[in-house]
PDB file of N, CA and C in Angstrom:
ATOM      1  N   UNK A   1       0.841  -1.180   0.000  1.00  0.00           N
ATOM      2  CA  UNK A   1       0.000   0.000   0.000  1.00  0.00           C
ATOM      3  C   UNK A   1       0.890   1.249   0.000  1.00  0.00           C
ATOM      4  N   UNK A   2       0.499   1.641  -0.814  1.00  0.00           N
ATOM      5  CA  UNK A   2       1.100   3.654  -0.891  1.00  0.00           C
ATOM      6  C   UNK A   2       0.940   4.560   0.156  1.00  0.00           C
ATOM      7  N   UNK A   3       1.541   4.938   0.629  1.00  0.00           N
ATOM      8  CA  UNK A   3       1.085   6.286   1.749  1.00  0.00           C
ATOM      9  C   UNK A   3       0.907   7.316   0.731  1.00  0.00           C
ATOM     10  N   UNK A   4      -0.033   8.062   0.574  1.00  0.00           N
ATOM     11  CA  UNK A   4       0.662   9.204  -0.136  1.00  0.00           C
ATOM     12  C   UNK A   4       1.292  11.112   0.845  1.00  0.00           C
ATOM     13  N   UNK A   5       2.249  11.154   0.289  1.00  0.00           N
ATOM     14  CA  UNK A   5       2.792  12.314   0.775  1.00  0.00           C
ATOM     15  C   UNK A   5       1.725  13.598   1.889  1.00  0.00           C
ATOM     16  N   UNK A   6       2.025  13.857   2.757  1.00  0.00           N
ATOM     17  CA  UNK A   6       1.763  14.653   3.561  1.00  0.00           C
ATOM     18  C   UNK A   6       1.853  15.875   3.095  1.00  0.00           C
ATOM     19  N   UNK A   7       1.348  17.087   2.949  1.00  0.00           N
ATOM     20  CA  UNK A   7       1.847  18.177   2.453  1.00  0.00           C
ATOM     21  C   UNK A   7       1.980  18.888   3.124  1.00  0.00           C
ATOM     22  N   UNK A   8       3.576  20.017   3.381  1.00  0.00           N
ATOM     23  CA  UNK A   8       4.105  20.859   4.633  1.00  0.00           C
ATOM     24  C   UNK A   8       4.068  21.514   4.254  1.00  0.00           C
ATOM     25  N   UNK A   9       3.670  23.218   5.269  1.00  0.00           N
ATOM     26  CA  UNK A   9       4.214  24.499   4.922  1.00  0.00           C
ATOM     27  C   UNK A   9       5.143  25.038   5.733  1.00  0.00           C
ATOM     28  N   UNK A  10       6.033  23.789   6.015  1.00  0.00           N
ATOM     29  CA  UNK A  10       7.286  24.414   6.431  1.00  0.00           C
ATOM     30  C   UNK A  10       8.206  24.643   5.435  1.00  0.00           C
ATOM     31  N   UNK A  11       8.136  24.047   4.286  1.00  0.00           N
ATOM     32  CA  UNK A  11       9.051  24.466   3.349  1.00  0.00           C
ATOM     33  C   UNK A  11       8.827  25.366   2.155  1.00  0.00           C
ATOM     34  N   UNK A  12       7.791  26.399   2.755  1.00  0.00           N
ATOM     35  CA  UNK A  12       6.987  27.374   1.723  1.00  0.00           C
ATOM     36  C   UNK A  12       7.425  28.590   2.435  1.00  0.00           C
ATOM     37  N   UNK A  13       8.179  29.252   1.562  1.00  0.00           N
ATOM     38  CA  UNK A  13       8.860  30.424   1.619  1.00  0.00           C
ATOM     39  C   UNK A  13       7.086  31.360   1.869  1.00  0.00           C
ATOM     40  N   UNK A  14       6.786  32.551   2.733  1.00  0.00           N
ATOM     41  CA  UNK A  14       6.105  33.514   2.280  1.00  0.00           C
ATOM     42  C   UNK A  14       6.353  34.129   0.947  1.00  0.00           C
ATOM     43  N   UNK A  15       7.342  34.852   1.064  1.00  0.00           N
ATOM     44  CA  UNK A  15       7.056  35.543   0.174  1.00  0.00           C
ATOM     45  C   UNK A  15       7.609  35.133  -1.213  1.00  0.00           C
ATOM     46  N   UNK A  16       8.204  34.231  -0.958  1.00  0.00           N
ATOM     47  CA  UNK A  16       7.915  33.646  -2.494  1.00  0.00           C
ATOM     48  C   UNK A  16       6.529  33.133  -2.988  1.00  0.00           C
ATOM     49  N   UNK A  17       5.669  32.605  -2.375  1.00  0.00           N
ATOM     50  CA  UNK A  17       4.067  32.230  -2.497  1.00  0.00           C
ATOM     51  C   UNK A  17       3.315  33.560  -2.868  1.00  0.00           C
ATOM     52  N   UNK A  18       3.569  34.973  -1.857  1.00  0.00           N
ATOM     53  CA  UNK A  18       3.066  35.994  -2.726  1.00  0.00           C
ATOM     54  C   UNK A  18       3.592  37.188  -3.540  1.00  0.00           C
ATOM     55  N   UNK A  19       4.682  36.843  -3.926  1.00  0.00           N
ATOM     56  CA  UNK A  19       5.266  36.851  -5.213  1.00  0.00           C
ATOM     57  C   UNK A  19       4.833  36.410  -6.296  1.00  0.00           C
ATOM     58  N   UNK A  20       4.516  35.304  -6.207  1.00  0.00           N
ATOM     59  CA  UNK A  20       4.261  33.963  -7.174  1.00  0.00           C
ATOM     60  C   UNK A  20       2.806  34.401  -7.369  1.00  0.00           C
ATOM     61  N   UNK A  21       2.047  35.022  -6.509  1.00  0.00           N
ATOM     62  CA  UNK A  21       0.833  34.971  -6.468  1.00  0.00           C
ATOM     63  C   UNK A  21       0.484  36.860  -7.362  1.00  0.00           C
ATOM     64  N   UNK A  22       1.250  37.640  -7.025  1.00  0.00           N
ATOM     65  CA  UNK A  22       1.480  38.681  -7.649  1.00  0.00           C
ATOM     66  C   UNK A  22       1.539  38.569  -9.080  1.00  0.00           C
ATOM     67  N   UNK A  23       2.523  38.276  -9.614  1.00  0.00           N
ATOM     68  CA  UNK A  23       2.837  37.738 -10.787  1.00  0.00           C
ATOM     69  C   UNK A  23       2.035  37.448 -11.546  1.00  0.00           C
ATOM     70  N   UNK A  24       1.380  36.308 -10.901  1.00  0.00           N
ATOM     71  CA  UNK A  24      -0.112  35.913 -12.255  1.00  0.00           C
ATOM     72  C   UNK A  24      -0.825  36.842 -12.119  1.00  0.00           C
ATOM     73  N   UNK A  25      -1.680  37.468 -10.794  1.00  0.00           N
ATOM     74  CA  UNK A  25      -2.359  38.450 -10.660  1.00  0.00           C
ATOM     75  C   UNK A  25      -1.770  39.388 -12.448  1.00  0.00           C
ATOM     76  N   UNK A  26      -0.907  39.650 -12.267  1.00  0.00           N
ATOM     77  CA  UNK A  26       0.112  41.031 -13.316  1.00  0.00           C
ATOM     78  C   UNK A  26      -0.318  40.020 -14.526  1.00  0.00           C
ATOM     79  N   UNK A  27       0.247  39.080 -14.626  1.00  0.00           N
ATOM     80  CA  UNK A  27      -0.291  38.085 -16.021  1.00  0.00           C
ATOM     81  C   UNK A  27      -1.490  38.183 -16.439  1.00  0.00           C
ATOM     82  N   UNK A  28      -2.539  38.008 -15.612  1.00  0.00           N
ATOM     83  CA  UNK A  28      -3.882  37.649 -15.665  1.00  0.00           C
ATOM     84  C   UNK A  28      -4.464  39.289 -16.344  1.00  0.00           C
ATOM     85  N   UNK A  29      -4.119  40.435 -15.452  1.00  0.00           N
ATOM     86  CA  UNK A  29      -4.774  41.508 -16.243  1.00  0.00           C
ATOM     87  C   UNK A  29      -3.932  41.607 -17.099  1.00  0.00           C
ATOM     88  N   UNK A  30      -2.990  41.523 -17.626  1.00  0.00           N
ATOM     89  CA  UNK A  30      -2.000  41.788 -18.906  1.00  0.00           C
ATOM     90  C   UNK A  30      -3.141  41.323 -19.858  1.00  0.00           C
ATOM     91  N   UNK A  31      -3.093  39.989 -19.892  1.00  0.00           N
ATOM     92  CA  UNK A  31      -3.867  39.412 -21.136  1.00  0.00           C
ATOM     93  C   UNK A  31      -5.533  40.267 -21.296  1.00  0.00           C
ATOM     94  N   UNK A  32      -5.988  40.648 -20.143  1.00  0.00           N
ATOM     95  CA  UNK A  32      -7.210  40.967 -20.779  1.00  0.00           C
ATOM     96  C   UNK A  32      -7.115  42.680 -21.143  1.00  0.00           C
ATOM     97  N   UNK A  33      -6.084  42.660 -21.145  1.00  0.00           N
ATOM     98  CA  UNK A  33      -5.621  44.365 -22.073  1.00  0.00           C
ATOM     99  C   UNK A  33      -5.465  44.623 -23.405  1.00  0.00           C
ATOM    100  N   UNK A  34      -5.952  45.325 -24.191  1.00  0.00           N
ATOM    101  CA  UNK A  34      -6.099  45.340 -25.363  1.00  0.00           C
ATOM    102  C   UNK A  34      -4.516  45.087 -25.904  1.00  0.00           C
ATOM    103  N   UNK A  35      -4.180  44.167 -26.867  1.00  0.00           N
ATOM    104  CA  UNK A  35      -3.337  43.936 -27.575  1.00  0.00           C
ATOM    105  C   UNK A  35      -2.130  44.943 -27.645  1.00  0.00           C
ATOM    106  N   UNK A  36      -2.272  46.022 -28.141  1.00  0.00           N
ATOM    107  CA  UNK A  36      -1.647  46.815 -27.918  1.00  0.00           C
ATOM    108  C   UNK A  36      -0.719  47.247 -26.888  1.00  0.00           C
ATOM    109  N   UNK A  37      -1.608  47.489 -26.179  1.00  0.00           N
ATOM    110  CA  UNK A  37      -1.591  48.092 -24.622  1.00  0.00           C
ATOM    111  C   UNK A  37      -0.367  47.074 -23.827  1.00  0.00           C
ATOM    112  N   UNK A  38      -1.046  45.830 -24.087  1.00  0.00           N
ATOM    113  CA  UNK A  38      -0.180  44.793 -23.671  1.00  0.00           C
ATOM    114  C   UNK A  38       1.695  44.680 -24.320  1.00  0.00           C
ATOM    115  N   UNK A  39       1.418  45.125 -25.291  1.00  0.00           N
ATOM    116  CA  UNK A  39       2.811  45.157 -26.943  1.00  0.00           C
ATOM    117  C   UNK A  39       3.188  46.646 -25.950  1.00  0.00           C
ATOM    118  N   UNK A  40       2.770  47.202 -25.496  1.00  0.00           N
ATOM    119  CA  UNK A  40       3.695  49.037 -25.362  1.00  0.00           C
ATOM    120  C   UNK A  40       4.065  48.733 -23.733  1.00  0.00           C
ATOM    121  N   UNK A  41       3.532  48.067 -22.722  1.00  0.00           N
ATOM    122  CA  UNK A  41       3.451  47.794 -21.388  1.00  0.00           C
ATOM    123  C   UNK A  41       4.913  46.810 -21.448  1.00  0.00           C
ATOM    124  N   UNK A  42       4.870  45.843 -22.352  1.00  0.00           N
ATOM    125  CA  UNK A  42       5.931  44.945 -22.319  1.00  0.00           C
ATOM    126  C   UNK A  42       7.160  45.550 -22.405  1.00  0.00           C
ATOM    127  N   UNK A  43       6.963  46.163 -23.979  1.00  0.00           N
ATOM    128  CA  UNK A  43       7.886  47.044 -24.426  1.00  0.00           C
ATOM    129  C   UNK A  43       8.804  48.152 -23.342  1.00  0.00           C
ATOM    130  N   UNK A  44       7.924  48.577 -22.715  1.00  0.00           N
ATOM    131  CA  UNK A  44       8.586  49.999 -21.545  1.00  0.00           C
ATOM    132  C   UNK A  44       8.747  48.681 -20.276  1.00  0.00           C
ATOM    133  N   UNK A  45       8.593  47.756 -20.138  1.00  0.00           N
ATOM    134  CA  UNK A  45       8.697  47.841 -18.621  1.00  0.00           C
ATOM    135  C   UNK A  45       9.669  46.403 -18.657  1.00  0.00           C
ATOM    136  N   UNK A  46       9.233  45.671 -19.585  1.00  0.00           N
ATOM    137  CA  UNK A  46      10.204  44.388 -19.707  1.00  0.00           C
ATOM    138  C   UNK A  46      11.502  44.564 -20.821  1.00  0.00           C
ATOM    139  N   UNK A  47      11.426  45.341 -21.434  1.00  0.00           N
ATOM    140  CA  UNK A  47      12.727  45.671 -22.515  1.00  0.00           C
ATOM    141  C   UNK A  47      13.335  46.970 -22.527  1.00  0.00           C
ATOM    142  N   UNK A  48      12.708  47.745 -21.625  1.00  0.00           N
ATOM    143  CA  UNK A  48      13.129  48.826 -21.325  1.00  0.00           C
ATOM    144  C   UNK A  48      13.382  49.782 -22.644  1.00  0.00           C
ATOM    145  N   UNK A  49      12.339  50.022 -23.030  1.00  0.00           N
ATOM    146  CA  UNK A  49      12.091  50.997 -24.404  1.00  0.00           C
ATOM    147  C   UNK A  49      12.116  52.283 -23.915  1.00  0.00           C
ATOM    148  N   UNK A  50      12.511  53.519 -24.556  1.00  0.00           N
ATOM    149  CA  UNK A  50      11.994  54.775 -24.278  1.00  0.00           C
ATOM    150  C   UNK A  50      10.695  55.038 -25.389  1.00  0.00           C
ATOM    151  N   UNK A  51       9.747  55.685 -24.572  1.00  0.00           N
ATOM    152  CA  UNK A  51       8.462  56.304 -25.474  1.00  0.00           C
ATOM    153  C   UNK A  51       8.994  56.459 -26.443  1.00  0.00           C
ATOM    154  N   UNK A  52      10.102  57.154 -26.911  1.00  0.00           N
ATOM    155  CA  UNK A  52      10.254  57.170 -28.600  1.00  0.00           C
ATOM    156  C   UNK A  52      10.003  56.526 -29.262  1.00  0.00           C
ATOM    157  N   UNK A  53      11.083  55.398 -28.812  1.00  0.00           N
ATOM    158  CA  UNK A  53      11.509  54.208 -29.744  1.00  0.00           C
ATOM    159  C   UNK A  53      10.129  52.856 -29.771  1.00  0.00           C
ATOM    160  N   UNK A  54       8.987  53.135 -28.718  1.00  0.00           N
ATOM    161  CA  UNK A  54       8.068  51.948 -28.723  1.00  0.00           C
ATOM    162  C   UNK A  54       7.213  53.276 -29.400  1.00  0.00           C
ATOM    163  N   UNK A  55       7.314  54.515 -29.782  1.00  0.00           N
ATOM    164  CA  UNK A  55       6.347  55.518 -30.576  1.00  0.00           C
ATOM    165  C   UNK A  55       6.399  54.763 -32.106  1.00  0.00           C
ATOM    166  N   UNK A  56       7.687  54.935 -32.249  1.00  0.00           N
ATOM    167  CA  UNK A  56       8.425  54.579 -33.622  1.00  0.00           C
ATOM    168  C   UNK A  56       8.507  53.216 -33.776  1.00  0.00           C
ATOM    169  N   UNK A  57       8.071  52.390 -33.125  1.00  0.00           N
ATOM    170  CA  UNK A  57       7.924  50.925 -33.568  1.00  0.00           C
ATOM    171  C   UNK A  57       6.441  50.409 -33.662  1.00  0.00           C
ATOM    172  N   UNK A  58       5.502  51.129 -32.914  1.00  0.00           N
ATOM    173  CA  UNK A  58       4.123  50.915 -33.306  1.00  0.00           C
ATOM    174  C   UNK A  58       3.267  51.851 -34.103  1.00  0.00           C
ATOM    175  N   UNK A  59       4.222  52.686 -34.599  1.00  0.00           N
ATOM    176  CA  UNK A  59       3.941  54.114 -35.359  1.00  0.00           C
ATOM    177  C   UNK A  59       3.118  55.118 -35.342  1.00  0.00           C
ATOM    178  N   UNK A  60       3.276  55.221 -33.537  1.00  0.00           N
ATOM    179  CA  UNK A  60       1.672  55.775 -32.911  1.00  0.00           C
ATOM    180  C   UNK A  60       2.785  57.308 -32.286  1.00  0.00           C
ATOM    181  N   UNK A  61       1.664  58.451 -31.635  1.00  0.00           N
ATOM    182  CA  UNK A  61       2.567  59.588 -31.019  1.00  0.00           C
ATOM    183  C   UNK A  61       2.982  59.212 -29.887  1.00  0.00           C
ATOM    184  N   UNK A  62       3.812  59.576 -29.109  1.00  0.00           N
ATOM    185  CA  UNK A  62       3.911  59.188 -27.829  1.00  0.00           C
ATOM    186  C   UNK A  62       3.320  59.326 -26.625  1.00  0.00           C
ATOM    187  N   UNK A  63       2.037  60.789 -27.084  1.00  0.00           N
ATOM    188  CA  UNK A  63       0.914  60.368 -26.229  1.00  0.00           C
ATOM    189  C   UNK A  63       0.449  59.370 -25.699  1.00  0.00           C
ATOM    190  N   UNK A  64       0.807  58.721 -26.919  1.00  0.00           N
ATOM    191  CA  UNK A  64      -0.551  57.325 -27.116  1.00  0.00           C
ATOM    192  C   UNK A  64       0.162  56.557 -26.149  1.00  0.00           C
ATOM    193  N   UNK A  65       1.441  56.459 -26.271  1.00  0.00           N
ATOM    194  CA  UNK A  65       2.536  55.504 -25.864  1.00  0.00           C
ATOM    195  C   UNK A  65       2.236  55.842 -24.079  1.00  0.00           C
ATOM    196  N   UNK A  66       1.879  56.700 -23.811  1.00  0.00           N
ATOM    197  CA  UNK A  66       1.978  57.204 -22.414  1.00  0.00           C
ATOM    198  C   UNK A  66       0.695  57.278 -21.620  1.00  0.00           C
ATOM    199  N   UNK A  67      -0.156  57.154 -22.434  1.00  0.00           N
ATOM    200  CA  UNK A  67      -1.874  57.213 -22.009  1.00  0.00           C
ATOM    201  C   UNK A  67      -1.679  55.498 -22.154  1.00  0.00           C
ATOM    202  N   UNK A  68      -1.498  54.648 -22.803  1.00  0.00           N
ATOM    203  CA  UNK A  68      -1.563  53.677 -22.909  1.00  0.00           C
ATOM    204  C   UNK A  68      -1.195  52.792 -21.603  1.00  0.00           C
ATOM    205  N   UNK A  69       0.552  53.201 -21.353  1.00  0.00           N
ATOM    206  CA  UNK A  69       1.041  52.768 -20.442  1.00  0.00           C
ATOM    207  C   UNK A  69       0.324  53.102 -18.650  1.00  0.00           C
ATOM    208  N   UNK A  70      -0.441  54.629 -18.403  1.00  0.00           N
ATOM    209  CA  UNK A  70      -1.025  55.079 -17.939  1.00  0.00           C
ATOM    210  C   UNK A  70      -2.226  54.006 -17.650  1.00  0.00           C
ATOM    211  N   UNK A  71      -2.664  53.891 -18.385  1.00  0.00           N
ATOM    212  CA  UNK A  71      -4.150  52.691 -18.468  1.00  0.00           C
ATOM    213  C   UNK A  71      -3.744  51.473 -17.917  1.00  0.00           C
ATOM    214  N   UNK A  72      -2.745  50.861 -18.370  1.00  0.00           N
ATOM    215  CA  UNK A  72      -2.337  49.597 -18.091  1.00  0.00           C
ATOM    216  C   UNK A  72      -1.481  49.616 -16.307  1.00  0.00           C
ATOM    217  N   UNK A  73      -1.035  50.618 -16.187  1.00  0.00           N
ATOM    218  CA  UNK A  73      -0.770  50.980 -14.726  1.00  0.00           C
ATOM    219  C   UNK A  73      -1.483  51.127 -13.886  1.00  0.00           C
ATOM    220  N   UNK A  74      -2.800  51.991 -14.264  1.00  0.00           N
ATOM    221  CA  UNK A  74      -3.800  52.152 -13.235  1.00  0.00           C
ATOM    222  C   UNK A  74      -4.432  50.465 -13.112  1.00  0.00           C
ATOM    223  N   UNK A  75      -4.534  49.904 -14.118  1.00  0.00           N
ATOM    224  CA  UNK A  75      -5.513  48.692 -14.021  1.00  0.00           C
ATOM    225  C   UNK A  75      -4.993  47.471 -12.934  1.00  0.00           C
ATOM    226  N   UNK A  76      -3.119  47.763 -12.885  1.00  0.00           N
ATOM    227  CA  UNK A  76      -2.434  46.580 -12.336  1.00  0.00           C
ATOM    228  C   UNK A  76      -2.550  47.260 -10.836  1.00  0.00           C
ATOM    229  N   UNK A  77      -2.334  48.156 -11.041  1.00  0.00           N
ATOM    230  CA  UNK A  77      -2.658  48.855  -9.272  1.00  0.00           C
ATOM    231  C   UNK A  77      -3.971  48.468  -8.492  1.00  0.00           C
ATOM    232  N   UNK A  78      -5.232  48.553  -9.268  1.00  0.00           N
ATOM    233  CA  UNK A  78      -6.723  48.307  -8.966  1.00  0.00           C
ATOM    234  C   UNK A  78      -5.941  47.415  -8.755  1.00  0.00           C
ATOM    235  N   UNK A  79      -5.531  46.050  -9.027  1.00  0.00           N
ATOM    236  CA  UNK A  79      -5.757  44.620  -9.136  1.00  0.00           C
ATOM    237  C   UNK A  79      -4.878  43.970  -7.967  1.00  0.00           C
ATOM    238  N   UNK A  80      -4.045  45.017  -7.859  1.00  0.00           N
ATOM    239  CA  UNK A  80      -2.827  44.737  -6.775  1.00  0.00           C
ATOM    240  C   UNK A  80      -3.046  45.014  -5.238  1.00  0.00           C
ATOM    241  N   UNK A  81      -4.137  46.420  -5.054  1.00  0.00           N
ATOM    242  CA  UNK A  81      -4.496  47.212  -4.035  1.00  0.00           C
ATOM    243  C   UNK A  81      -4.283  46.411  -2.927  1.00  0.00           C
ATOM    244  N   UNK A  82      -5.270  44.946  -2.536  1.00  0.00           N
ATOM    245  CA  UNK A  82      -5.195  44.417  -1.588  1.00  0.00           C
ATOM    246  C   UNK A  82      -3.672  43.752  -1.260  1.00  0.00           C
ATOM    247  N   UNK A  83      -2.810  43.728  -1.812  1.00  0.00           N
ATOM    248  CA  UNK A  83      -1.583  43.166  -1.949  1.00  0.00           C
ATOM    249  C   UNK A  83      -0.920  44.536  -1.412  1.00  0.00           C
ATOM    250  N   UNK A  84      -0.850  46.005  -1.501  1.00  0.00           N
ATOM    251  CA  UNK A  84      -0.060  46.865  -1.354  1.00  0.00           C
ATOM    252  C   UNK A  84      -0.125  46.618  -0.036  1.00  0.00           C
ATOM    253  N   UNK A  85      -1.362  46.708   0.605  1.00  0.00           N
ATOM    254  CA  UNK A  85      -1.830  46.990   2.020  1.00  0.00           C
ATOM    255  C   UNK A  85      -0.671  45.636   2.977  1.00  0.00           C
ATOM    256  N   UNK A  86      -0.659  44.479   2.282  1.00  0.00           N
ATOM    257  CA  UNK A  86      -0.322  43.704   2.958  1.00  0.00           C
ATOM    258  C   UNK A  86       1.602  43.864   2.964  1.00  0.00           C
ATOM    259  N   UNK A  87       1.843  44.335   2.034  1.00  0.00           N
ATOM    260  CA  UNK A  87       3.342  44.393   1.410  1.00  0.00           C
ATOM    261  C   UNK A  87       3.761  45.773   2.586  1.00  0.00           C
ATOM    262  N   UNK A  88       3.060  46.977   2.600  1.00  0.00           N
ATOM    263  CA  UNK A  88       3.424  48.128   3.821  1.00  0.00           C
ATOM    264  C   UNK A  88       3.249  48.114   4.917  1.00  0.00           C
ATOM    265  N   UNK A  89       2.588  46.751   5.718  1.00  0.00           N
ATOM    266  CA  UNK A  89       2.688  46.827   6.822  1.00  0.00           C
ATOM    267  C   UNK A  89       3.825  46.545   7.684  1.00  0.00           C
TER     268      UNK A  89
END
């Protein structure tokens, strides 16, 4: 007969669990962001673009580039809120 495994949370880091848990949170609204939004968010924050150069690669003004990024910031913040509270105490 099999025992099967016990499961511990002694070997569960905190904050790697809400890290981990952050993350998708950030994944999860990424994807439901308009295409774009998602392509200019990546661009500035994971490849480290300047507004110019993600202006001049999606051939938009850099308004756009900055209202865009703007949108996609406010949305990860809403989504994060209960997470800030817990992260500043």
């Amino acid at each position: 007969m099999i025992i099967p495994a016990v499961f511990s949370f002694s070997g569960c880091d905190p904050d790697t669990l809400l890290q981990d848990e952050i993350l998708e949170i950030c994944r999860a609204q990424l994807e439901q962001m308009p295409e774009l939004t998602q392509q200019i968010f990546k661009a500035r924050r994971l490849e480290g673009k300047s507004y110019k150069e993600i202006a001049e690669q999606f051939g938009i003004p850099q308004k756009k580039v900055d209202k865009q990024l703007q949108q996609a910031v406010t949305k990860l913040r809403r989504a994060l809120k209960d997470f800030f509270s817990i992260i500043f105490i």
